[in-house]
Protein backbone atom coordinates (compact mmCIF):
# COMPACT_ATOMS: atom_id res chain seq x y z
CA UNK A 1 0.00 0.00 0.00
CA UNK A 2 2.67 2.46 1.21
CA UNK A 3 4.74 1.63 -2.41
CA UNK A 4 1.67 2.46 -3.91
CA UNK A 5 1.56 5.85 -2.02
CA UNK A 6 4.72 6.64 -2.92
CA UNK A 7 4.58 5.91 -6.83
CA UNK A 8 1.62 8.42 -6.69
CA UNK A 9 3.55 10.72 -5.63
CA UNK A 10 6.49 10.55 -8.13
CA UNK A 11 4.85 11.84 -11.05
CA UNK A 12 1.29 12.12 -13.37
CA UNK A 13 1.80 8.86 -15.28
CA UNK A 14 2.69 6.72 -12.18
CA UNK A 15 -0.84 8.33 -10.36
CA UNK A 16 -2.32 6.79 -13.91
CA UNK A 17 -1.21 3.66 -13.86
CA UNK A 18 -1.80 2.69 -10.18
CA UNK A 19 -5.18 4.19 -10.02
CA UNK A 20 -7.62 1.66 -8.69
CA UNK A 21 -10.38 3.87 -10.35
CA UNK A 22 -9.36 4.71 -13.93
CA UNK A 23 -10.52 2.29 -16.28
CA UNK A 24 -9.98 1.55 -19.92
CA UNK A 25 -10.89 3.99 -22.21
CA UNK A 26 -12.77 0.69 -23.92
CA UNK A 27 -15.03 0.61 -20.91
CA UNK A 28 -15.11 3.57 -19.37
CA UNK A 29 -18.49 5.03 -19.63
CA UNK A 30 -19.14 7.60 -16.74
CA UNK A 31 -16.81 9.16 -14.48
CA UNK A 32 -18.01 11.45 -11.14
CA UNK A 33 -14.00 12.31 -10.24
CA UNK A 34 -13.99 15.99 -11.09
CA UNK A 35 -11.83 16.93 -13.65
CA UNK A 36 -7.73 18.04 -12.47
CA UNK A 37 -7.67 21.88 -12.81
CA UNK A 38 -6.77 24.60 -10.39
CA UNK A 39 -10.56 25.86 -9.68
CA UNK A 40 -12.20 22.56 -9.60
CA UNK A 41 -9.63 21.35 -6.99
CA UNK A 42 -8.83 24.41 -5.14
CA UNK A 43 -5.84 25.58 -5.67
CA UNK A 44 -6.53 29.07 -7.22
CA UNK A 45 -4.37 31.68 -5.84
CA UNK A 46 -5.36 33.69 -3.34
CA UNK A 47 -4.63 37.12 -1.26
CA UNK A 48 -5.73 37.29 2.29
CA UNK A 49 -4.21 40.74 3.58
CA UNK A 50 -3.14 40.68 7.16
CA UNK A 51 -5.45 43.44 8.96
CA UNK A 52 -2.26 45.71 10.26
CA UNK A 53 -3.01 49.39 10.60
CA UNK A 54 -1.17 50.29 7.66
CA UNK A 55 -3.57 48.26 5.24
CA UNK A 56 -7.07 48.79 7.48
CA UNK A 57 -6.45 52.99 7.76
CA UNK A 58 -6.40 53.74 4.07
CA UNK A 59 -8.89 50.90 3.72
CA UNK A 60 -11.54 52.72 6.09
CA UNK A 61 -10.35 56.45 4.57
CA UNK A 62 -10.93 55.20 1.05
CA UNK A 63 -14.55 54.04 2.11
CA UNK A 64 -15.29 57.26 3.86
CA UNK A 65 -14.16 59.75 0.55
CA UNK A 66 -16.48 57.73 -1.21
CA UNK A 67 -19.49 57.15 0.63
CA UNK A 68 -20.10 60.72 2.16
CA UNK A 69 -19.66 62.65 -1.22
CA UNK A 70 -22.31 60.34 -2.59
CA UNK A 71 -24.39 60.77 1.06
CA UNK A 72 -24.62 64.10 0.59
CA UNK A 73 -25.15 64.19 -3.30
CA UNK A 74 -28.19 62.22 -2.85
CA UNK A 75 -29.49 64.51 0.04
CA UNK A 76 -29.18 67.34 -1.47
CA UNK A 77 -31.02 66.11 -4.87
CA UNK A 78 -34.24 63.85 -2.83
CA UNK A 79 -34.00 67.53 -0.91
CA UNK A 80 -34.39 69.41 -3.92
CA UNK A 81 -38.16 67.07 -4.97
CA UNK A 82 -41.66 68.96 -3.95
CA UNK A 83 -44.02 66.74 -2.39
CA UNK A 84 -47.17 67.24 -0.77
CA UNK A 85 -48.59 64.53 1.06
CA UNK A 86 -52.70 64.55 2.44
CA UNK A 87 -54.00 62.01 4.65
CA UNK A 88 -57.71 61.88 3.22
CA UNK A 89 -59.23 59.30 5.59
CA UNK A 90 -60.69 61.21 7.76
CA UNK A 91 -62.46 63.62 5.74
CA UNK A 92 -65.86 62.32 5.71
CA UNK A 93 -65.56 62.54 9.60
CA UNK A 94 -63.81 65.80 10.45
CA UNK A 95 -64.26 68.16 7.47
CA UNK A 96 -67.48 69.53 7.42
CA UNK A 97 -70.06 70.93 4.61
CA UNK A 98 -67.26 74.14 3.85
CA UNK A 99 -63.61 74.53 3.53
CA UNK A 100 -61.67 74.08 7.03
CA UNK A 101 -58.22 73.97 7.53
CA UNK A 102 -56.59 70.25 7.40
CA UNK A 103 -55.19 69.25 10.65
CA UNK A 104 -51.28 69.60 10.88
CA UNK A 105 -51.09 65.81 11.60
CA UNK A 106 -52.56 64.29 8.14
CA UNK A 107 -50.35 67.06 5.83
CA UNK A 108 -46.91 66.94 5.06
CA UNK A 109 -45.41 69.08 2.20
CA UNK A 110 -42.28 70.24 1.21
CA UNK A 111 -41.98 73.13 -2.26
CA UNK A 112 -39.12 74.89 -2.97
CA UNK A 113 -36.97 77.37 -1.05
CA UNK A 114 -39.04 76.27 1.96
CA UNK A 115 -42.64 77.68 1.15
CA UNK A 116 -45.49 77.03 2.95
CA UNK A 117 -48.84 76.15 1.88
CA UNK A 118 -52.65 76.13 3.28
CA UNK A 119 -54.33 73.43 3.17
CA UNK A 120 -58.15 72.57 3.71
CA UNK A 121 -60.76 70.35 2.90
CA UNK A 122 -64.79 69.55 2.56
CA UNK A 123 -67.26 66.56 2.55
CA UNK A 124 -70.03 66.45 0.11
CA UNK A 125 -72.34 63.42 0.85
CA UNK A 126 -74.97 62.71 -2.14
CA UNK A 127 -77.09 59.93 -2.79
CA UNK A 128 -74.61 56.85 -3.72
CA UNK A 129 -70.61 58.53 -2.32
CA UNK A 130 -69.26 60.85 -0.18
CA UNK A 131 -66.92 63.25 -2.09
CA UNK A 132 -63.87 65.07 0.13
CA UNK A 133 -62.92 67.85 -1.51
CA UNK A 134 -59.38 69.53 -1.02
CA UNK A 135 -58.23 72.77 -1.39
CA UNK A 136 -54.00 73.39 -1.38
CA UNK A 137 -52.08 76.41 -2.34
CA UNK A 138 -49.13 75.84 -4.33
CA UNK A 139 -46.46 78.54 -3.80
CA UNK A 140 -44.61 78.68 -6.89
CA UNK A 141 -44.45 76.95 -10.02
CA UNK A 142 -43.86 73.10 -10.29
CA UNK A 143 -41.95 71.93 -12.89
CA UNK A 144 -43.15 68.51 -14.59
CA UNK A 145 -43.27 65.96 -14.28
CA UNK A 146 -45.67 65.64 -11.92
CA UNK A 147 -46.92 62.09 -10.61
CA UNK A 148 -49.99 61.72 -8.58
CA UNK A 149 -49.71 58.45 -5.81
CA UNK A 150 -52.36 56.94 -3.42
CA UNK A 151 -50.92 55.77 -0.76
CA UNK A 152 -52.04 52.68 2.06
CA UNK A 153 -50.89 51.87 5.21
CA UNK A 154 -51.21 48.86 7.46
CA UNK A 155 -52.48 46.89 3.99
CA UNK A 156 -50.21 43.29 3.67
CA UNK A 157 -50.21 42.71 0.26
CA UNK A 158 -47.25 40.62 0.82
CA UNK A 159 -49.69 37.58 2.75
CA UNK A 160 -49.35 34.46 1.29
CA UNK A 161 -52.57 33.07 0.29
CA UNK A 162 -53.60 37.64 -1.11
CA UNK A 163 -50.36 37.80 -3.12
CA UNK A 164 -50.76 34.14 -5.17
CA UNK A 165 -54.40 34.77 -5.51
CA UNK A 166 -55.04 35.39 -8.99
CA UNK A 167 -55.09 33.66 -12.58
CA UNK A 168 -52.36 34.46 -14.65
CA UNK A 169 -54.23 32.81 -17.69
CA UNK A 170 -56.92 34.66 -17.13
CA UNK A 171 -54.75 38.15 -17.01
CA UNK A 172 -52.81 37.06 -20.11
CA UNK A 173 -56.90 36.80 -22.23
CA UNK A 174 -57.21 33.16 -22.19
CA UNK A 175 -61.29 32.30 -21.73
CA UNK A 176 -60.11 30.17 -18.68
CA UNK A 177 -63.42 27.28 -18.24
CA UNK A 178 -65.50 27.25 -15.67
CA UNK A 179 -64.09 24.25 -13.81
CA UNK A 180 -60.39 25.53 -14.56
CA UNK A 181 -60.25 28.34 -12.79
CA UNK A 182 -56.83 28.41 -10.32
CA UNK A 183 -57.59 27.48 -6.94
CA UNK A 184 -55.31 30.34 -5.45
CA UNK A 185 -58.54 32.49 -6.36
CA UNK A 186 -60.76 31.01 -4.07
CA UNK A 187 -62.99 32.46 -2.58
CA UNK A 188 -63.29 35.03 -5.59
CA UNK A 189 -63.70 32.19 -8.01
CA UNK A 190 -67.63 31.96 -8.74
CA UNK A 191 -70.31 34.68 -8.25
CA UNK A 192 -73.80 33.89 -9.60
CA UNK A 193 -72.71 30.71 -11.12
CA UNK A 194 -70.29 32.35 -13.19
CA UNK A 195 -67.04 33.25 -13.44
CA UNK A 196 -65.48 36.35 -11.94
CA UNK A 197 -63.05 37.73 -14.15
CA UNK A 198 -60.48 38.63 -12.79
CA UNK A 199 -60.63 36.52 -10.22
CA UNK A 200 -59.09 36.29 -6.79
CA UNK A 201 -58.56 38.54 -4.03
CA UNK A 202 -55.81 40.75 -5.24
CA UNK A 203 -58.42 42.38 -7.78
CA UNK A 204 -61.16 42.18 -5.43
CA UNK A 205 -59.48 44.52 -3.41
CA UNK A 206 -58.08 47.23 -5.90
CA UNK A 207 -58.18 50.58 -4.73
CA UNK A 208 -60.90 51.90 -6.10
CA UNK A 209 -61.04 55.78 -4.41
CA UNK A 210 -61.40 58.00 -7.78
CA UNK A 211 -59.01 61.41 -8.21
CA UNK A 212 -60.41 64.38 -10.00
CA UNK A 213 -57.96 66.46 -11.61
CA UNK A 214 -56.89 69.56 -10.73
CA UNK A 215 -59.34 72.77 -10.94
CA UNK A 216 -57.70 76.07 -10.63
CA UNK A 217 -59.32 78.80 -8.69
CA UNK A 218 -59.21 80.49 -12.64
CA UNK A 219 -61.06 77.40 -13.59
CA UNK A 220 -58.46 76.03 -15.74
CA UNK A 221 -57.87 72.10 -15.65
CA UNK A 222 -54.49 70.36 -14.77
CA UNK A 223 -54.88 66.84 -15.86
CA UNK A 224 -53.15 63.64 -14.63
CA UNK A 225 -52.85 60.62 -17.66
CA UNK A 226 -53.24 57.25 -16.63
CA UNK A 227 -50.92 56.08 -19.96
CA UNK A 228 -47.59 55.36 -19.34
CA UNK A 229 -47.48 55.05 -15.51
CA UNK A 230 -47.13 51.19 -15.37
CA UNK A 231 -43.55 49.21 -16.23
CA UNK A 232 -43.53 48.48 -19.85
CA UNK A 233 -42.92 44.70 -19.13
CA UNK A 234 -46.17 44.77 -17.62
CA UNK A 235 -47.63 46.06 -20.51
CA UNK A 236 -46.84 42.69 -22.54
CA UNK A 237 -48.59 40.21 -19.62
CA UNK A 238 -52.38 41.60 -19.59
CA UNK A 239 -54.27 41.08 -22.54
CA UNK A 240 -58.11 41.17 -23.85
CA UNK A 241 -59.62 38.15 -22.62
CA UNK A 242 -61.80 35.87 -24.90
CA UNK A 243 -64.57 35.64 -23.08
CA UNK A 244 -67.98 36.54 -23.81
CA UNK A 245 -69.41 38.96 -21.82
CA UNK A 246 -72.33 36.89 -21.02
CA UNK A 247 -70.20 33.94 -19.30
CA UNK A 248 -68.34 36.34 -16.84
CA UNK A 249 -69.48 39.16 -13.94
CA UNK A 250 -67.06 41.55 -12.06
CA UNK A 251 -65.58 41.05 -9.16
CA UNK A 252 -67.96 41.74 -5.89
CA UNK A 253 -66.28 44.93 -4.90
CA UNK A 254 -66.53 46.24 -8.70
CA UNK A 255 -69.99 45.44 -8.70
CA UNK A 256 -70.68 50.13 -7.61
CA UNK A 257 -68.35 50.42 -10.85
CA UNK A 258 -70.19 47.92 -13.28
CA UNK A 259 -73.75 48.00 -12.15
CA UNK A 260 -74.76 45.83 -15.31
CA UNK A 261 -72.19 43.88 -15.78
CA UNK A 262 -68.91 44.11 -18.48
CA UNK A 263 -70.25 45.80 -21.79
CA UNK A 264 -67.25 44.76 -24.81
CA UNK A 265 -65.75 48.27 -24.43
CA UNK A 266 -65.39 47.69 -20.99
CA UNK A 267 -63.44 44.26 -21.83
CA UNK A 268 -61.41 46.40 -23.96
CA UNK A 269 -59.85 49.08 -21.47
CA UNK A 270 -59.35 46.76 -18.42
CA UNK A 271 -56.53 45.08 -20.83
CA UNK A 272 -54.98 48.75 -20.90
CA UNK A 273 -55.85 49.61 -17.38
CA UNK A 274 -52.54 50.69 -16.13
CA UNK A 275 -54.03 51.56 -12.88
CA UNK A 276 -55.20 48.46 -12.33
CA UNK A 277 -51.68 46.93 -13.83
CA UNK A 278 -50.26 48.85 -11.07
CA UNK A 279 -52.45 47.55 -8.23
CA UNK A 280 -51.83 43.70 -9.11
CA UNK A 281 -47.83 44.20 -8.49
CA UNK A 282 -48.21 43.27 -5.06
CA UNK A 283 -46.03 45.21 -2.77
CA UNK A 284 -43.38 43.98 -0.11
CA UNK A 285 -44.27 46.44 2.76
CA UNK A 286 -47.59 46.96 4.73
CA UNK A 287 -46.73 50.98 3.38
CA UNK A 288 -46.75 51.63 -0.13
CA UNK A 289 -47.55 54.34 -2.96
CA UNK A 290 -48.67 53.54 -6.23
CA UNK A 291 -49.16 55.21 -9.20
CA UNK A 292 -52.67 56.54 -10.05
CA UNK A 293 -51.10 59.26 -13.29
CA UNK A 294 -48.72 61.65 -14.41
CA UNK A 295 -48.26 65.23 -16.38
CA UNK A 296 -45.22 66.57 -18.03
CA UNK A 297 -47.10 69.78 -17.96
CA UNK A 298 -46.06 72.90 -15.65
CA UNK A 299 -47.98 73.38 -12.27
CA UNK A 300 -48.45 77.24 -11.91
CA UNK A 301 -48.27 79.50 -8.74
CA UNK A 302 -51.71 79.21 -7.70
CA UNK A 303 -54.50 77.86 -5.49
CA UNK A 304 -56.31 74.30 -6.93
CA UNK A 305 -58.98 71.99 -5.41
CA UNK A 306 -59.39 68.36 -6.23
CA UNK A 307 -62.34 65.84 -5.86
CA UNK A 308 -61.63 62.60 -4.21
CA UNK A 309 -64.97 60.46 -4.36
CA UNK A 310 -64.14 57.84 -1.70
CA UNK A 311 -65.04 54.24 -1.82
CA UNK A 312 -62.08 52.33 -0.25
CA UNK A 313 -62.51 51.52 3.09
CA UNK A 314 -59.55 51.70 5.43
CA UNK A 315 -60.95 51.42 9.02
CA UNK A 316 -61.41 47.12 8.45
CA UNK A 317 -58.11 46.74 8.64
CA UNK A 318 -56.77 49.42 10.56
CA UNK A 319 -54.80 51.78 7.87
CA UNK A 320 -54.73 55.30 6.30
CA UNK A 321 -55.27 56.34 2.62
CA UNK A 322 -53.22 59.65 1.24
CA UNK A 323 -53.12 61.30 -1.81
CA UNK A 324 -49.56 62.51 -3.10
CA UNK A 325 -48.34 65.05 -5.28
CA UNK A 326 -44.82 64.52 -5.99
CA UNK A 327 -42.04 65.96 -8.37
CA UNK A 328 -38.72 63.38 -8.82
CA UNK A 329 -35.00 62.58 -9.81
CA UNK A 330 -33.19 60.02 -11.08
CA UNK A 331 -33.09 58.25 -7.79
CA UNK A 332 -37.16 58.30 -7.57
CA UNK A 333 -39.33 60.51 -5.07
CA UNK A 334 -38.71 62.22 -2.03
CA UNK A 335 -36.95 59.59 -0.24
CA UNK A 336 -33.61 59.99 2.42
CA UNK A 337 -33.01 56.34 3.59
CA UNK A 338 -30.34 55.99 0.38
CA UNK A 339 -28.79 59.18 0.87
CA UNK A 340 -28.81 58.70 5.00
CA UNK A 341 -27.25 55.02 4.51
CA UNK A 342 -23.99 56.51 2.76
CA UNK A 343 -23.54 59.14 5.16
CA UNK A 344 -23.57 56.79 8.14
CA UNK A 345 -21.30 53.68 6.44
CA UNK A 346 -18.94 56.72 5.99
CA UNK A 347 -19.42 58.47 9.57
CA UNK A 348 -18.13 55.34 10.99
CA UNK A 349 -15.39 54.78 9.01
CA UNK A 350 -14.24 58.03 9.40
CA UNK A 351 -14.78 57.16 13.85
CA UNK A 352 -12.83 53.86 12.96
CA UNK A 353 -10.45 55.22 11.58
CA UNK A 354 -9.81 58.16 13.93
CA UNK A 355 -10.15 55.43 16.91
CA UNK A 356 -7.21 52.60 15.39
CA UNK A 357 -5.03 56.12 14.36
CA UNK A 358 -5.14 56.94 17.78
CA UNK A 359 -4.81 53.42 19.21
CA UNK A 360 -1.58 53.05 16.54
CA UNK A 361 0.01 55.99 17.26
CA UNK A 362 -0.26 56.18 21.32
CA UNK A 363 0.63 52.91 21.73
CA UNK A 364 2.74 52.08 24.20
CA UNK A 365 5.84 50.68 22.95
CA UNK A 366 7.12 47.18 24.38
CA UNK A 367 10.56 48.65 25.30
CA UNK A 368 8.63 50.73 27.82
CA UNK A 369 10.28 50.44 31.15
CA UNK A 370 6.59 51.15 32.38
CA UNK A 371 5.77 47.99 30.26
CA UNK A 372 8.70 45.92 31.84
CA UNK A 373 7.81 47.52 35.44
CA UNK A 374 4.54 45.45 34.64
CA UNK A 375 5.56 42.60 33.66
CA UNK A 376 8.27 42.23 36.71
CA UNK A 377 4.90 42.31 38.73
CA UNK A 378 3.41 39.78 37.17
CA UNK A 379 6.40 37.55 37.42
CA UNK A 380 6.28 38.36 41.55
CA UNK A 381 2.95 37.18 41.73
CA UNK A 382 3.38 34.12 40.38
CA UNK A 383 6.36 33.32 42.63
């Protein structure tokens, strides 16, 4: 055995010709040894630096000039967005039948060179919805574009058995049958014998709260389009379905939006429903925004109400509902957590750094007679 060891050793063609497990190239059919090369066995060369101050000092300096240039570059441009925020959800509660001012709590804005702005709103109550209408000042102009949000809170999307409930075929305009219909819909499957389309829960519960656009107190109209405001790879998924209108009905909550059922035009715009593109991307966080439209047009200096007609219901499961009027930048709306992330990685690297410079440098030296004072008391207490 040990001869055998040894010939292995010497060289490639001995390892070959004492190797209990090659066989003939005649019968040889499958081999599991992996093959002899440097990454498949391990031996690719490698750098491990040794953490001395010398390498980590630079290391933690380097890290700091470039996270805190890029902290404060994206501070300074998610500072530069205008944003006003308005928690609706209490309007048809609080406001009353003429314009009162908005309580501090449900408003948050931010315009340009630090302006402030009123803002008030009003219930109207007729015979099917209660409309909340608000009333904002804008203090200067607003450059587009402009992108109008909802936004929920306390709503978990991200549940297991909401965010798989749907039918993709269905989505994608395939007349799904009756008795085909995905499970993960239940129990938005059936109504009235026949098939809800779309089914499930995740377009049972699609926001459904209705924006007006914006009236000037001139009268002039600032309007939001609902084209282009969902990803274009969405855009490719939904299609028309194929079924007849007769063999389908809406889903239960849609039932105040189609009355009588789906009419063929209506067929025809819920496959180009962005909106509703927008609502079926489920999000990851109990908070969210979403889309509702967008304008590329200016926003002038004025004052400008807007109609919300609301139907969503919050209070069943505990959240708020806001409307948002937000400008943005390359990095998206008027968010710091990015910006405040660089600045602290390089905060402490800076403190690291200052803390092992200062460790290196008044260190004390091992030729210290306080040092060897030490250790000759040590060496008494042992004996």
């Amino acid at each position: 055995m040990f001869s055998t060891l040894r010939r292995r050793l010497v060289g490639a063609s001995d390892d070959d010709a004492d190797d209990p497990f090659k066989e003939s190239t005649s019968t040889l059919t499958k081999s599991r040894r992996p093959p002899n090369t440097a990454f498949r066995q391990q031996r690719l060369k490698a750098w491990q630096p040794i953490l001395v101050p010398r390498v980590v000092l630079p290391m933690l300096l380097l890290v700091a000039l470039i996270c805190v240039p890029i902290g404060i570059g994206f501070v300074f441009a998610t500072y530069s967005i205008e944003k006003l925020e308005i928690n609706y959800g209490k309007c048809a509660d609080l406001a009353s039948s003429s314009f009162a001012d908005v309580p501090s709590k449900y408003v948050n804005y931010h315009f340009g060179g630090g302006k402030s702005s009123t803002v008030q709103w009003k219930k109207t109550i007729n015979e099917t919805d209660t409309v909340c209408t608000i009333q904002f000042d804008v203090p200067g102009d607003i450059h587009g574009p402009l992108y109008l949000y909802y936004k929920l809170t306390n709503f978990y999307q991200n549940h297991r058995k909401y965010v798989e409930s749907y039918d993709w075929k269905q989505l994608r305009g395939n007349a799904v049958p009756y008795n085909d219909v995905s499970s993960d819909c239940s129990p938005m499957r059936y109504r009235d014998d026949k098939i809800i389309y779309p089914c499930g829960l995740v377009a049972n519960s699609m926001f459904n709260d209705s924006f007006s656009s914006l009236t000037s107190s001139s009268g002039s109209e600032y309007e939001f389009s609902a084209k282009g405001i969902a990803w274009k790879s969405d855009l490719s998924l939904y299609k028309r379905t194929k079924y007849n209108t007769s063999d389908i009905v809406p889903p239960l909550n849609w039932i105040e939006k189609y009355p009588d059922g789906y009419s063929e035009e209506d067929l025809d715009s819920l496959a180009e429903d962005e909106r509703f593109m927008n609502w079926m991307k489920t999000a990851a966080l109990p908070s969210f925004m979403k889309l509702y439209g967008k304008s590329s047009e200016v926003l002038a200096k004025g004052t400008y109400t807007m109609d919300i007609v609301m139907r969503y219901e919050v209070s069943i499961f505990g959240g708020t509902k806001s409307v948002i009027l937000s400008t943005s930048n390359v990095l998206g709306g008027r968010h710091f957590s990015l910006g405040i992330c660089y600045l602290v990685v390089g905060g402490l690297s800076v403190l690291f750094m200052l803390i092992f410079l200062i460790k290196h440098v008044f260190t004390r030296k091992q030729t210290d007679h306080a040092f060897l004072e030490g250790l000759a008391g040590q060496e008494r207490e042992v004996l």
